[in-house]
C-alpha atoms as a PDB file:
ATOM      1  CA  UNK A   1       0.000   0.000   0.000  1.00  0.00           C
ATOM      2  CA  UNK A   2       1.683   3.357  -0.752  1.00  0.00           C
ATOM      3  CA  UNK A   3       1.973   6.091   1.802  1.00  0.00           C
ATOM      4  CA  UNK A   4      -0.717   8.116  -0.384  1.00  0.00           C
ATOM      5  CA  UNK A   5      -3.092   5.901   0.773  1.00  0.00           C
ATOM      6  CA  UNK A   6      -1.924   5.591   4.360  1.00  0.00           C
ATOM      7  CA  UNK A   7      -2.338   9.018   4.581  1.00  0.00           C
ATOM      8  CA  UNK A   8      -6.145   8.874   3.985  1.00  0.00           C
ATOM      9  CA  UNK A   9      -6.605   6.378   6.567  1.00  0.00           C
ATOM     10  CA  UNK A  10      -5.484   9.417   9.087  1.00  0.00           C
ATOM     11  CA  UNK A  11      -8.438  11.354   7.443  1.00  0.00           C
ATOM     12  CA  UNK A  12     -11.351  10.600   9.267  1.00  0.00           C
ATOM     13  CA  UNK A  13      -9.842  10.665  13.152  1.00  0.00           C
ATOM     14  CA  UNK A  14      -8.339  13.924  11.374  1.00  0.00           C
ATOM     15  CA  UNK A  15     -11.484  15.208  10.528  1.00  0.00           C
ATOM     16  CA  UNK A  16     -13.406  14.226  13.765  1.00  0.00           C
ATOM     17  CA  UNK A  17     -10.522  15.682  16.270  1.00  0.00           C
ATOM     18  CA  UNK A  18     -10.962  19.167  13.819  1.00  0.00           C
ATOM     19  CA  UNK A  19     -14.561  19.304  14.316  1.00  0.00           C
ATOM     20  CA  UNK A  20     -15.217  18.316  17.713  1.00  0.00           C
ATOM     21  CA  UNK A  21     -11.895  19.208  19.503  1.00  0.00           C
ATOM     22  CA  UNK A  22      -9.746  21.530  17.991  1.00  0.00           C
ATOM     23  CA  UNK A  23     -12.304  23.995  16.233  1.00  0.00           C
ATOM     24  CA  UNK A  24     -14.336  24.329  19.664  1.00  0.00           C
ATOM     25  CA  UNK A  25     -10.934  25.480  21.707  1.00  0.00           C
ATOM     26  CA  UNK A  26     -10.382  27.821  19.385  1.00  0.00           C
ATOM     27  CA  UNK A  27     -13.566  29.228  19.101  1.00  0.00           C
ATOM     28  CA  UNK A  28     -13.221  29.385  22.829  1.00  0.00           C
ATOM     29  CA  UNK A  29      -9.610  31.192  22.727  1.00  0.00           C
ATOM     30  CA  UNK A  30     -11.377  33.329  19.917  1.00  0.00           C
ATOM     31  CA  UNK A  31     -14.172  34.807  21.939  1.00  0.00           C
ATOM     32  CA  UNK A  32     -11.359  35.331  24.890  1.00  0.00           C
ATOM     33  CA  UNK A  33      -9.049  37.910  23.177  1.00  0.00           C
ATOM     34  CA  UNK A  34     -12.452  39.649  20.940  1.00  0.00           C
ATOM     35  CA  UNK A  35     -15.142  41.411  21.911  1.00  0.00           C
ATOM     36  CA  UNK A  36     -17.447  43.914  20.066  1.00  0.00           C
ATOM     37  CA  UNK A  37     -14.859  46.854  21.038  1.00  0.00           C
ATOM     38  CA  UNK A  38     -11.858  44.496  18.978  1.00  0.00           C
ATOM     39  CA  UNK A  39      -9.226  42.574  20.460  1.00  0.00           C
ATOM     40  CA  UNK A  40      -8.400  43.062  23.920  1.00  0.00           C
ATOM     41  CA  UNK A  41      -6.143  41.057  26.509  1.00  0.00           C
ATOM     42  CA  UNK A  42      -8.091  43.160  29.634  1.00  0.00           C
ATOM     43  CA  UNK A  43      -9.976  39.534  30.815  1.00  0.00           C
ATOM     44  CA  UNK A  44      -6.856  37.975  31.206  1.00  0.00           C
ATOM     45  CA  UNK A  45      -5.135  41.367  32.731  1.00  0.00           C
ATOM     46  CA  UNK A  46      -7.727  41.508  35.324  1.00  0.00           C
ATOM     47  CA  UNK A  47      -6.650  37.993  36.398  1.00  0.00           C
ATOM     48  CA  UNK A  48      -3.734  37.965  37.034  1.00  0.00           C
ATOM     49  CA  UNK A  49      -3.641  41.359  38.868  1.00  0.00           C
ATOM     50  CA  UNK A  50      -6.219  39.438  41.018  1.00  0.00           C
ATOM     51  CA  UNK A  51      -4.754  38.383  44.656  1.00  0.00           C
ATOM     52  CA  UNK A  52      -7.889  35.486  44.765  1.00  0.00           C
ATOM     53  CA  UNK A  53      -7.515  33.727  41.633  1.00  0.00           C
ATOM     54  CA  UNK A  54      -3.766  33.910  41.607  1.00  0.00           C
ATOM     55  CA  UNK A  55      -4.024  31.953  45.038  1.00  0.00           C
ATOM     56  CA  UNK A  56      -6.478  29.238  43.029  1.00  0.00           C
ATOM     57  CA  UNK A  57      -3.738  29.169  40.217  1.00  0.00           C
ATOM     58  CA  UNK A  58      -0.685  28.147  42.584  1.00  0.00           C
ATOM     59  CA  UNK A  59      -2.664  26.057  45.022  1.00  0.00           C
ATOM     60  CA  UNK A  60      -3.619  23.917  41.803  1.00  0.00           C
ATOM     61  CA  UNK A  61       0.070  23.987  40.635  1.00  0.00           C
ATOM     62  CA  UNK A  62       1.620  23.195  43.988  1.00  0.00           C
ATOM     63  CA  UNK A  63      -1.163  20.310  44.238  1.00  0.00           C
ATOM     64  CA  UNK A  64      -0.294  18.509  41.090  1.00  0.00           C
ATOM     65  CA  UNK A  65       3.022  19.021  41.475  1.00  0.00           C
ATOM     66  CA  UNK A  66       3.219  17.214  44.669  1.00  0.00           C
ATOM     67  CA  UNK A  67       0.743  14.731  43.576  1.00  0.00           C
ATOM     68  CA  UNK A  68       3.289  14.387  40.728  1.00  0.00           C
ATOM     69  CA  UNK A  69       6.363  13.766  42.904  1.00  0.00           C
ATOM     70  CA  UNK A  70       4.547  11.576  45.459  1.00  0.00           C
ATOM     71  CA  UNK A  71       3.453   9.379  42.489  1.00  0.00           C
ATOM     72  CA  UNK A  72       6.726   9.016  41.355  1.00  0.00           C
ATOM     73  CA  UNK A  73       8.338   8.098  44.875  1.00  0.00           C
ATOM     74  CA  UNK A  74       5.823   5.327  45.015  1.00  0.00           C
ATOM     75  CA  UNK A  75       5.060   4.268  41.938  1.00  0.00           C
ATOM     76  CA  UNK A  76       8.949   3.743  40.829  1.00  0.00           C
ATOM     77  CA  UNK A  77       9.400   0.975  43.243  1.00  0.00           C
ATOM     78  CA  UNK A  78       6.421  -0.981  42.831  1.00  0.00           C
ATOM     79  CA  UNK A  79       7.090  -0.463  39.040  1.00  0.00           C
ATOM     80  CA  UNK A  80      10.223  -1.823  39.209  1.00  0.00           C
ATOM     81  CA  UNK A  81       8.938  -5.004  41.593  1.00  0.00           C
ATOM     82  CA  UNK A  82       6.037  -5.546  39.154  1.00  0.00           C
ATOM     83  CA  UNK A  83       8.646  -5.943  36.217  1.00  0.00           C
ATOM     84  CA  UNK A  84      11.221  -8.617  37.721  1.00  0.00           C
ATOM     85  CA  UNK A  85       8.013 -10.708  38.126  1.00  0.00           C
ATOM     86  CA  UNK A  86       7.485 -13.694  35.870  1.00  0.00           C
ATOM     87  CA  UNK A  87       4.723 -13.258  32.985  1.00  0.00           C
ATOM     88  CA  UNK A  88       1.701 -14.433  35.385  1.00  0.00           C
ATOM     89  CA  UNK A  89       2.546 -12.937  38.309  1.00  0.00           C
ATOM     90  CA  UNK A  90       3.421  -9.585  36.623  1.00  0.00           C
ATOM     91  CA  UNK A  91      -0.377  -9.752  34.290  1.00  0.00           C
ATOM     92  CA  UNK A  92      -1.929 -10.390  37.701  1.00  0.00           C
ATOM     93  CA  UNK A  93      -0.176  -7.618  39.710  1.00  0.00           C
ATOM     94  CA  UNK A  94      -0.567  -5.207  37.017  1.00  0.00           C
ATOM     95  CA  UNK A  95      -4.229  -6.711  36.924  1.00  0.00           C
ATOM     96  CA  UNK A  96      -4.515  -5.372  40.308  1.00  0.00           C
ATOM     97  CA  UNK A  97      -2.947  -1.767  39.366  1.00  0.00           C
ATOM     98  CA  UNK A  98      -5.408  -1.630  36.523  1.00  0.00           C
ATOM     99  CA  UNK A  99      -8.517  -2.151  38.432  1.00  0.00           C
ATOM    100  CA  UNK A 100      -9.130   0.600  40.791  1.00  0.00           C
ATOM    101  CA  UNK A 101      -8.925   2.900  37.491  1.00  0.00           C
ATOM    102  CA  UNK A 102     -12.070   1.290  36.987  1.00  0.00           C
ATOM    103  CA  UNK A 103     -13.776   2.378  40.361  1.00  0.00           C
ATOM    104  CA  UNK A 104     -15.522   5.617  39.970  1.00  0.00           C
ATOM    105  CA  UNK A 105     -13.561   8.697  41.194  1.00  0.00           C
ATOM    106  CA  UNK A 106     -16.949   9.679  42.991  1.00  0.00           C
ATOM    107  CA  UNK A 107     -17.211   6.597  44.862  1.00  0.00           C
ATOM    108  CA  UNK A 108     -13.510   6.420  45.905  1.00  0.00           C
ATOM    109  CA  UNK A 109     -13.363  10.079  47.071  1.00  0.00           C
ATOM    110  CA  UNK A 110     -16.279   9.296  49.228  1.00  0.00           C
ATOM    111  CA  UNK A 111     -14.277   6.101  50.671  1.00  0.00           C
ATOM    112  CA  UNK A 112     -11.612   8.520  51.538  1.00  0.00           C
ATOM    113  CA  UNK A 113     -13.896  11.375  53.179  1.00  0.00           C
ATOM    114  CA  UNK A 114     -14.723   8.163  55.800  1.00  0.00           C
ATOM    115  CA  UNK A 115     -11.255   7.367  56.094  1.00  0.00           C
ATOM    116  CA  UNK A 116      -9.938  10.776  56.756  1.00  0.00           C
ATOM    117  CA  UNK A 117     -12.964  12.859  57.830  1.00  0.00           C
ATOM    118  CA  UNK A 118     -12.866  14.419  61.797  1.00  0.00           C
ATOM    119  CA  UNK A 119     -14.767  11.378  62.492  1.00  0.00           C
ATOM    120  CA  UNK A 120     -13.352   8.616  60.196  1.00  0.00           C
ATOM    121  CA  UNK A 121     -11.460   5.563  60.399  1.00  0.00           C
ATOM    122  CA  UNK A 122      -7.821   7.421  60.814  1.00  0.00           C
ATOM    123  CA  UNK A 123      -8.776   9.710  63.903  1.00  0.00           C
ATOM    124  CA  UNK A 124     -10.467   7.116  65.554  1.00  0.00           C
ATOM    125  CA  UNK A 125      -7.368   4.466  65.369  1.00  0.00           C
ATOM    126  CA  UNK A 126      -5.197   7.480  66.224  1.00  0.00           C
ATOM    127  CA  UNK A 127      -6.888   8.825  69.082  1.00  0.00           C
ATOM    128  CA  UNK A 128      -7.913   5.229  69.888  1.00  0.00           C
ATOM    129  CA  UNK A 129      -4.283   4.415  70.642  1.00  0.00           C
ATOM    130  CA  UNK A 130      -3.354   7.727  72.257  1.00  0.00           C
ATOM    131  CA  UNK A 131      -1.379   9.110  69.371  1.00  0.00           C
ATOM    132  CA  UNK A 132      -3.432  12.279  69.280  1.00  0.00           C
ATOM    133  CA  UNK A 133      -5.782  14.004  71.636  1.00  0.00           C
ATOM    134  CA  UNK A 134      -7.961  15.891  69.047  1.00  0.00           C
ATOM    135  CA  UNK A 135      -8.795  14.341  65.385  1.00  0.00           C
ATOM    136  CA  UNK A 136      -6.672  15.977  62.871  1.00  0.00           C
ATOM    137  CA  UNK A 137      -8.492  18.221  60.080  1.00  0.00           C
ATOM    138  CA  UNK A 138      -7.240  16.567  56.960  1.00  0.00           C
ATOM    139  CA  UNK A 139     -10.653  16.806  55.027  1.00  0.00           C
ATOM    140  CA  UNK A 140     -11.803  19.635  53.182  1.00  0.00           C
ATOM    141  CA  UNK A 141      -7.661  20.622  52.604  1.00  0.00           C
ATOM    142  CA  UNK A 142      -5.444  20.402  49.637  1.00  0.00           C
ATOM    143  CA  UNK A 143      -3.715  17.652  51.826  1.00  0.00           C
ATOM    144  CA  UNK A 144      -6.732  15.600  51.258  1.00  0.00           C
ATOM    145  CA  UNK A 145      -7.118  16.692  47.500  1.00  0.00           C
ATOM    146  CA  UNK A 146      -3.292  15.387  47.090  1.00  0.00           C
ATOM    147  CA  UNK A 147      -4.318  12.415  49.093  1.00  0.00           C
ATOM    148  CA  UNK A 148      -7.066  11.558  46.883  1.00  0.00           C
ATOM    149  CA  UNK A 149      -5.364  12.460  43.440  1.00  0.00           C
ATOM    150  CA  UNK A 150      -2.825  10.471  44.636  1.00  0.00           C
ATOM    151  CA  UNK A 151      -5.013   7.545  44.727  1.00  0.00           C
ATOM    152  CA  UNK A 152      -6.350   7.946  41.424  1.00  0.00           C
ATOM    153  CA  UNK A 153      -3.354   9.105  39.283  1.00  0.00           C
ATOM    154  CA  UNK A 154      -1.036   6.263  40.943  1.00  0.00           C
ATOM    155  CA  UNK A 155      -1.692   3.433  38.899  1.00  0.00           C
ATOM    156  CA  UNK A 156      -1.331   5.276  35.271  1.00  0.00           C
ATOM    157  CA  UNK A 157       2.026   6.131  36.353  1.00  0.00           C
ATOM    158  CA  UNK A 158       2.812   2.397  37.911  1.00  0.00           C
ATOM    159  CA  UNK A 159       1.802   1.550  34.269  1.00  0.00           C
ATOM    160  CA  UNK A 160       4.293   3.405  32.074  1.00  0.00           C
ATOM    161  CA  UNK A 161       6.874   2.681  33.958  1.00  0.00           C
ATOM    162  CA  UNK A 162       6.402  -1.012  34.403  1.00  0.00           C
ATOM    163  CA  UNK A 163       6.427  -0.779  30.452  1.00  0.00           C
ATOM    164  CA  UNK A 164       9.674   1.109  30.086  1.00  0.00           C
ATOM    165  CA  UNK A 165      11.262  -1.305  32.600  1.00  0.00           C
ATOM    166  CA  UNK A 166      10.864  -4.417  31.239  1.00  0.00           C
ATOM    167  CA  UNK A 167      12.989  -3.442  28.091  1.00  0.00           C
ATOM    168  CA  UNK A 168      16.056  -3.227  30.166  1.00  0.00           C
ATOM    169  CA  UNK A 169      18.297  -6.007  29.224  1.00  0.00           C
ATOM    170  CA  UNK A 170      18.996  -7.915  32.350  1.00  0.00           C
ATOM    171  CA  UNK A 171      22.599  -8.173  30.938  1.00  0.00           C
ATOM    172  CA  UNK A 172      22.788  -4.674  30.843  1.00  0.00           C
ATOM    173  CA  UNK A 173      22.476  -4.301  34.670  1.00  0.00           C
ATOM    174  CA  UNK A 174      24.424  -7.673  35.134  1.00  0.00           C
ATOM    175  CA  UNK A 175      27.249  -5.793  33.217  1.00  0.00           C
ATOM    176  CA  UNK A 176      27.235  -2.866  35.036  1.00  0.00           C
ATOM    177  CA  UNK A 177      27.827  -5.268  39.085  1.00  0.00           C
ATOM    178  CA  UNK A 178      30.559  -7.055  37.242  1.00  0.00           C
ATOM    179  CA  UNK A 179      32.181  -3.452  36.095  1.00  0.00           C
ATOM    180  CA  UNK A 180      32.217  -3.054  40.404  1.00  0.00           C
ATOM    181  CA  UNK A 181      28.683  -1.160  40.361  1.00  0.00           C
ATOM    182  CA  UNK A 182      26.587  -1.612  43.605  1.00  0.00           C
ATOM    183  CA  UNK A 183      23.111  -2.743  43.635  1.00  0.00           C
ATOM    184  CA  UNK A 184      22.101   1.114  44.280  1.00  0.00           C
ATOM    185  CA  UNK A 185      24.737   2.675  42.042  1.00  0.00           C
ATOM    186  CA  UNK A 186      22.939  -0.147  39.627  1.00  0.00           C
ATOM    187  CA  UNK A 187      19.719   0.771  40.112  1.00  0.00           C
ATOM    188  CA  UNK A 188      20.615   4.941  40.450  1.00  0.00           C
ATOM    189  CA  UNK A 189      23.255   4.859  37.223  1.00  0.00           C
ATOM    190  CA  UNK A 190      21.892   2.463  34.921  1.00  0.00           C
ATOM    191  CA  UNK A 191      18.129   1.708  36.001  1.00  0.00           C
ATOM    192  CA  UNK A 192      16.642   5.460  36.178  1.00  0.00           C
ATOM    193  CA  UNK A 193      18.432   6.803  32.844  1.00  0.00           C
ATOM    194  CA  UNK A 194      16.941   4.228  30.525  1.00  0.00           C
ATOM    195  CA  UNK A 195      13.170   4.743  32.838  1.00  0.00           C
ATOM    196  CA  UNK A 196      13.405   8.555  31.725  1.00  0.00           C
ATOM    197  CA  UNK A 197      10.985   8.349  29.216  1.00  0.00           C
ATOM    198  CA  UNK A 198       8.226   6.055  31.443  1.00  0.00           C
ATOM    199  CA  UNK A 199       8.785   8.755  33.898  1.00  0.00           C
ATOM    200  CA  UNK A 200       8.250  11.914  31.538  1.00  0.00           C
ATOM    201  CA  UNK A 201       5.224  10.277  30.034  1.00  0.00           C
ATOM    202  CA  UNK A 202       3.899   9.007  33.566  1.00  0.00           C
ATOM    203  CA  UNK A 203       4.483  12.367  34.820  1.00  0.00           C
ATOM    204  CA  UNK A 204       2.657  14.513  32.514  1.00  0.00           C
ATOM    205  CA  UNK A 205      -0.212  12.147  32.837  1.00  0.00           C
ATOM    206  CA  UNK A 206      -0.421  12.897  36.813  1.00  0.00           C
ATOM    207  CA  UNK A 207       0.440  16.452  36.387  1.00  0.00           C
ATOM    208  CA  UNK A 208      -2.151  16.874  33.616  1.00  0.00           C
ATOM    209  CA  UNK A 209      -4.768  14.662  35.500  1.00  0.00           C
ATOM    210  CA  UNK A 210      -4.060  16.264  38.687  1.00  0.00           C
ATOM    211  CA  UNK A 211      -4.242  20.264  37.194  1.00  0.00           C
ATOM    212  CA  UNK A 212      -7.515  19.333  35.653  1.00  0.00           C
ATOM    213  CA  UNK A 213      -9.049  16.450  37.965  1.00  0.00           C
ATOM    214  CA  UNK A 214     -12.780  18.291  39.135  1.00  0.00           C
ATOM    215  CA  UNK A 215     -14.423  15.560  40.931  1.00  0.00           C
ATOM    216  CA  UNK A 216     -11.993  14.255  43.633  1.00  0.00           C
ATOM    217  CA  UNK A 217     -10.856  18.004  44.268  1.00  0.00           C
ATOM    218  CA  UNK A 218     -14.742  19.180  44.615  1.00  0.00           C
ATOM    219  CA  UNK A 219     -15.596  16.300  47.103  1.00  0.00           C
ATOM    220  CA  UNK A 220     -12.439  15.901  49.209  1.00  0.00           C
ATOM    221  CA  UNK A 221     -11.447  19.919  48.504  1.00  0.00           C
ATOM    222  CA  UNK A 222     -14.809  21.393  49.981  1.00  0.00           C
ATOM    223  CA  UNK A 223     -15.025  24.928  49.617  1.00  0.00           C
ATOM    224  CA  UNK A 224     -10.936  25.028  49.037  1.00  0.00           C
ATOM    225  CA  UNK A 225     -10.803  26.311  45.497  1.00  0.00           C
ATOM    226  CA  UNK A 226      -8.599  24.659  42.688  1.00  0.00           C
ATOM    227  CA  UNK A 227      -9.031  25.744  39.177  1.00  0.00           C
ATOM    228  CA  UNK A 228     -11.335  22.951  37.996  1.00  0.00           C
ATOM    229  CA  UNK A 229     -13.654  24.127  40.456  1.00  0.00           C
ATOM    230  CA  UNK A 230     -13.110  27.619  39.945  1.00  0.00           C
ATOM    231  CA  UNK A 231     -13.946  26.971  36.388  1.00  0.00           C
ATOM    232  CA  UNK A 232     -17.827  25.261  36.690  1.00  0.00           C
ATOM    233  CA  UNK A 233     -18.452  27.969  39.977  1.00  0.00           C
ATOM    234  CA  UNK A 234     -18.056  30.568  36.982  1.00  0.00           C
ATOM    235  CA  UNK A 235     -19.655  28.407  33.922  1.00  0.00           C
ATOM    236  CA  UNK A 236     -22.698  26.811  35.924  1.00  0.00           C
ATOM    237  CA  UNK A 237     -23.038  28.723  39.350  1.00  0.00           C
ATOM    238  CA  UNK A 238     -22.332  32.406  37.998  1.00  0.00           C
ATOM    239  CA  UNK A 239     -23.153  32.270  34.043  1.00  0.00           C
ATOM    240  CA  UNK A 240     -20.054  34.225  33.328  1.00  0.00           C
ATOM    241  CA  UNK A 241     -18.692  32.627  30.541  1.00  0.00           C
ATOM    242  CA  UNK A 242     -16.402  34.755  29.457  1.00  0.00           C
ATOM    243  CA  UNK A 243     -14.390  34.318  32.604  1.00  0.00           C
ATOM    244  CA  UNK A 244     -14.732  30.469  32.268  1.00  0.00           C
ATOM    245  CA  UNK A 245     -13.279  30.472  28.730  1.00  0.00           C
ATOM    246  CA  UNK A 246     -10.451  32.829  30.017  1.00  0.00           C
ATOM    247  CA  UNK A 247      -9.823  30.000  33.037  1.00  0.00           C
ATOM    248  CA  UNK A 248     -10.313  27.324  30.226  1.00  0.00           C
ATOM    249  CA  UNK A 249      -7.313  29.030  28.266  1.00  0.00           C
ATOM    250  CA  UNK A 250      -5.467  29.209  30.936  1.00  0.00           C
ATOM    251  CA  UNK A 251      -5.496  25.797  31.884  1.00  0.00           C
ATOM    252  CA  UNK A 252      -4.353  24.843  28.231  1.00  0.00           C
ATOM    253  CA  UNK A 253      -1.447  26.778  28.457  1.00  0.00           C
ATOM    254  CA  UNK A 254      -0.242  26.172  31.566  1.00  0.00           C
ATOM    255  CA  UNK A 255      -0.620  21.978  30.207  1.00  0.00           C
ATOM    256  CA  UNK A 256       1.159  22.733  27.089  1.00  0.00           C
ATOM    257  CA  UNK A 257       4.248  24.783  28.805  1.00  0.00           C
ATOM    258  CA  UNK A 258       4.313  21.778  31.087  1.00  0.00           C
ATOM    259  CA  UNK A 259       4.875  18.995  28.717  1.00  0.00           C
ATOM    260  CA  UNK A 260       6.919  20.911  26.744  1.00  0.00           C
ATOM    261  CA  UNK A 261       9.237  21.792  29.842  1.00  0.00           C
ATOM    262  CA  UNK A 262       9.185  18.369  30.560  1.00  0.00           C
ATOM    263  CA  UNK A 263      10.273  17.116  27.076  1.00  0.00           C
ATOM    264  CA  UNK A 264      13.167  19.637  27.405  1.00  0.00           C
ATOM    265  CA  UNK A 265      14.059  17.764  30.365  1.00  0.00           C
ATOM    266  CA  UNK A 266      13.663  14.454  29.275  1.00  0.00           C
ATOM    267  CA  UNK A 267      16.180  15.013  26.062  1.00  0.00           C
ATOM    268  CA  UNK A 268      18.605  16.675  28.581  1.00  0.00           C
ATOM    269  CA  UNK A 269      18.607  13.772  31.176  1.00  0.00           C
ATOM    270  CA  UNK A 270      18.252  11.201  28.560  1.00  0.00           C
ATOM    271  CA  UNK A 271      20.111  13.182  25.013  1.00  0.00           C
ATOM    272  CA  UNK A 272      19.151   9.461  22.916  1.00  0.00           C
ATOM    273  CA  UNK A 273      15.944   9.434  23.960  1.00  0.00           C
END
């Protein structure tokens, strides 16, 4: 088959991703930047000289970027165990990472509000014991929205990397102990280079998730604001539209400067890719 006709099998999914995705963001980004007076940049002026919805904007970014990190500190380990397994063990442990993706992020938030609510499961086992006198407020804080996120994003990340690792040639690492490498200097020199690209790929998935998750952050967040939220007060509560397409824009280029940052990082810490 020449590549003429390749090419038109990339026409419909072409066509459909114009129409229905890319046309309607740019309509959006369109009715941002003109009104009936011409193009004007005061919407997003006004935003960022406000104290409120800068605070939204950097709780949201410190959130997923911690929900980021804490994903990678535990998902890197359990990837790694996951991929020295043999083939059954390894479909039925990843069988297990799969299937809480397939819980609803509704019902799982609400499992944590009884674990970690003044009342739940964790202040009653802590106070139970005498490790605290009063139950700690962990609902209803971005502590309990990075909780929760955490829970969610964990197992796309556990995935990607589990993928990237078992490509790594066992005689590569054997290699590298009989050239006087320790296990760790193993596992830090040789093992994390070649999971760069799991990790980039994992990571934007979590950040992006995590910058744009509504439900868990509207449940286990309460009234604190992240941008999600922010964004359906002003579309469904309010009506103003115009400041939910500005919040909409913003959240697309805040995702795009992300992954691209991240790309530059990837090709420095890994230059072959």
């Amino acid at each position: 088959m020449s590549k003429r006709y390749i090419y038109l099998l990339l026409l419909p999914g072409v066509l459909f991703l114009t129409l229905f995705m890319l046309v309607p963001i740019f309509m959006t980004m369109g009715t941002t930047f003109f009104r009936e007076d011409g193009f004007t940049v005061e919407g997003y002026l006004q935003f960022f000289k406000d104290p409120y919805f800068m605070g939204i904007l950097f709780t949201t970014l410190r959130v997923s970027v911690i929900t980021t990190i804490i994903s990678i500190f535990l998902g890197f380990p359990v990837a790694y165990f996951v991929s020295k397994m043999g083939p059954r063990k390894k479909a039925f442990l990843l069988l297990l990472t799969i299937f809480p993706l397939l819980t609803s992020p509704v019902v799982r938030s609400f499992s944590w509000m009884i674990i970690i609510g003044k009342n739940g499961v964790l202040n009653n086992v802590l106070t139970g014991i005498g490790l605290i006198e009063e139950p700690l407020s962990i609902l209803y804080t971005p502590t309990a929205i990075i909780i929760g996120l955490v829970h969610l994003f964990l197992p796309l990340i556990i995935i990607t990397l589990v993928g990237v690792m078992e490509n790594i040639e066992p005689d590569l690492l054997t290699a590298a102990e009989s050239l006087g490498a320790s296990k760790i200097g193993v596992f830090a020199k040789v093992v994390v280079p070649l999971c760069v690209p799991g990790l980039v790929i994992g990571s934007i998935l979590v950040f992006v998730g995590s910058f744009t998750a509504y439900t868990t952050p509207a449940l286990l967040g309460g009234k604190q604001r992240v941008i999600s939220t922010f964004l359906y007060q002003n579309a469904i509560t309010l009506n103003d539209w115009q400041v939910a397409s500005i919040v909409a824009v913003i959240m697309i280029v805040v995702t795009v400067l992300v992954i691209s940052l991240m790309n530059v990082l990837a090709k420095k810490l890994n230059p072959r890719g």
